[in-house]
Protein backbone atom coordinates (compact mmCIF):
# COMPACT_ATOMS: atom_id res chain seq x y z
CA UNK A 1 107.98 62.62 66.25
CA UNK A 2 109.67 60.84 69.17
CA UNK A 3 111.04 57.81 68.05
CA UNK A 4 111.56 54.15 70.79
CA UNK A 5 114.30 51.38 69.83
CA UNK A 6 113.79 48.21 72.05
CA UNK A 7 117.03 45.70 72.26
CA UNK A 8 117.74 42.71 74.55
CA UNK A 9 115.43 40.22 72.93
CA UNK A 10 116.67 36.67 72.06
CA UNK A 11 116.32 33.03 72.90
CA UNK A 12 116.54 31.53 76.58
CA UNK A 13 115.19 28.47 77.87
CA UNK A 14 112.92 28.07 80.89
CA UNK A 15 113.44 29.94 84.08
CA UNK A 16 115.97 32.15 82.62
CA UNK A 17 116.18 35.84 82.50
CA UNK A 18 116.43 38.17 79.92
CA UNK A 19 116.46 42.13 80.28
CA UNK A 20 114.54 44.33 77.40
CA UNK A 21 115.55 48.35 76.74
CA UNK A 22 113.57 50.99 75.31
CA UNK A 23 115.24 54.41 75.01
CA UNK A 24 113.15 57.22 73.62
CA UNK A 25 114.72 59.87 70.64
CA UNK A 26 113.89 63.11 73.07
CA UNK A 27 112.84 63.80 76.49
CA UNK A 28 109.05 63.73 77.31
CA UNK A 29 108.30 66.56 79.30
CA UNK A 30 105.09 66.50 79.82
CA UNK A 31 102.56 63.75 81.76
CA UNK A 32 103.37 60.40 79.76
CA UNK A 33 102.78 56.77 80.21
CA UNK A 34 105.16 54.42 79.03
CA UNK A 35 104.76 50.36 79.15
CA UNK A 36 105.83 47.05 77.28
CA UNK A 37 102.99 45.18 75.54
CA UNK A 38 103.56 41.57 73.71
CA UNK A 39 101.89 39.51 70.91
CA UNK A 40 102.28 35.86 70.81
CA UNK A 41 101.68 34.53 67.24
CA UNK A 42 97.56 34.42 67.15
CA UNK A 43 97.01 36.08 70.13
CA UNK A 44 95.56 39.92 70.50
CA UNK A 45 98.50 42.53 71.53
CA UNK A 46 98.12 42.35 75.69
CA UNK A 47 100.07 45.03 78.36
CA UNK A 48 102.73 43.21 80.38
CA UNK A 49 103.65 46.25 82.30
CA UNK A 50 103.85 50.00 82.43
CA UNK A 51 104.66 52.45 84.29
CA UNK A 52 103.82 56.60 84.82
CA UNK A 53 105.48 60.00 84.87
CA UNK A 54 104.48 59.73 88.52
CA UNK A 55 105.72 56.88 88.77
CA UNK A 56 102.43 53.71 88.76
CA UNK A 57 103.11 50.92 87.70
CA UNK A 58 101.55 47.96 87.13
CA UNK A 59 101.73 44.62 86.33
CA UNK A 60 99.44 41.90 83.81
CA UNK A 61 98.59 39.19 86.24
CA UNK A 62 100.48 36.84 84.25
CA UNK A 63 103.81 38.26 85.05
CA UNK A 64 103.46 40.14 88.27
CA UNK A 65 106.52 38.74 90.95
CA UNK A 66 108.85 37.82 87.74
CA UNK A 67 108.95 40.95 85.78
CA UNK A 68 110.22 44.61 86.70
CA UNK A 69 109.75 47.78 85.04
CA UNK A 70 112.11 50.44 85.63
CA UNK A 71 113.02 54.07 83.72
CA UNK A 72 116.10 55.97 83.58
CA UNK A 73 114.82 59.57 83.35
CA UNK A 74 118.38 60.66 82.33
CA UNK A 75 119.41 58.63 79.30
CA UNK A 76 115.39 58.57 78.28
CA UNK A 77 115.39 54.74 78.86
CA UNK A 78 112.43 52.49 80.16
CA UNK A 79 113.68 48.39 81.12
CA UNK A 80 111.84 45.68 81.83
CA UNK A 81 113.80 43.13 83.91
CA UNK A 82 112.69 39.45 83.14
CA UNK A 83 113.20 36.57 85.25
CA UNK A 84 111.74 32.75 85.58
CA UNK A 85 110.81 33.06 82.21
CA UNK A 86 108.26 30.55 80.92
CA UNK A 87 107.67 28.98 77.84
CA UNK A 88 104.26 31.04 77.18
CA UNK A 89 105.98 34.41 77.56
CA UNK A 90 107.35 33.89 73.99
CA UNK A 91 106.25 37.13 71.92
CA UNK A 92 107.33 39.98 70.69
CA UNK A 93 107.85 42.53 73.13
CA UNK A 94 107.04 46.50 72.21
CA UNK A 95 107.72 49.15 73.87
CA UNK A 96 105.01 52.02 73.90
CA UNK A 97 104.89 55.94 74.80
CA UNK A 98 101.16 57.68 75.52
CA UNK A 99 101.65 61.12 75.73
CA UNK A 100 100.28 64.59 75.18
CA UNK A 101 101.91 64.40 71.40
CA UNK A 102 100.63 61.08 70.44
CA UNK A 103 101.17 57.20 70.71
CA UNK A 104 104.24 55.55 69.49
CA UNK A 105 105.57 52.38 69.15
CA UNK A 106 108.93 50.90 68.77
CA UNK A 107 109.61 48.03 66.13
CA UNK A 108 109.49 45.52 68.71
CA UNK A 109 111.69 42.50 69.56
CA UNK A 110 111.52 38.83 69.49
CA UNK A 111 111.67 37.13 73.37
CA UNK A 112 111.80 33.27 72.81
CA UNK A 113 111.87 30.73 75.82
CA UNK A 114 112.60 27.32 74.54
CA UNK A 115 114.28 24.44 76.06
C-alpha cells in the first residue's frame, strides 16, 4: 500500500509563490501517473497538473504559465512549483498516484492566497 505525504501548504497573499511536495512510501516501478488535484470549498475535485512515467505533463488551463510540476525519481518526490498565485487558487491541494497497484491519495494540504 504505497503511501503520499504532501507539505508546503500555507497562507500567501496575491502574486506570491508557494512550493507543494509529495514524496511517495516506495518506488513505483512500473507505468504510473502522478498529478496534484484541488478542491475549493463547494467546488468538484479538478486536476491542476500531472505528469507521467514518461514524462507528459500537463497543465488545467487555469494554471498553465504559473505552475510547474516536477519529480525527483530518486528520493520518490513529485513538486509542484507555484507562482503569481491568485486569490481563486485557494484549495486544498492533493497529491495523487495511478498505477498498476491502485489509486492513492495523500491527506492533502491547505493553499490559501489572501491579502
Amino acid at each position: 500500500q504505497v503511501q503520499l505525504a504532501e507539505s508546503g501548504g500555507g497562507l500567501v497573499q496575491p502574486g506570491g509563490s508557494l512550493r507543494l511536495s509529495c514524496t511517495a512510501s516506495e518506488t513505483i516501478f512500473s507505468t504510473y501517473i502522478m498529478g496534484w488535484y484541488r478542491q475549493a470549498p463547494g467546488k468538484q475535485r479538478e486536476l491542476v497538473a500531472q505528469i507521467t512515467s514518461g514524462s507528459t505533463i500537463n497543465y488545467a488551463d487555469s494554471v498553465k504559465s504559473r505552475f510547474t510540476i516536477s519529480r525527483d525519481i530518486a528520493k520518490n518526490t513529485m513538486s509542484l512549483q507555484m507562482n503569481s498565485l491568485k486569490p481563486e487558487d485557494t484549495a486544498v491541494y492533493y497529491c495523487r498516484l495511478s498505477a498498476r497497484s491502485g489509486i492513492y491519495w495523500g491527506q492533502g494540504t491547505q493553499v490559501t492566497v489572501s491579502s
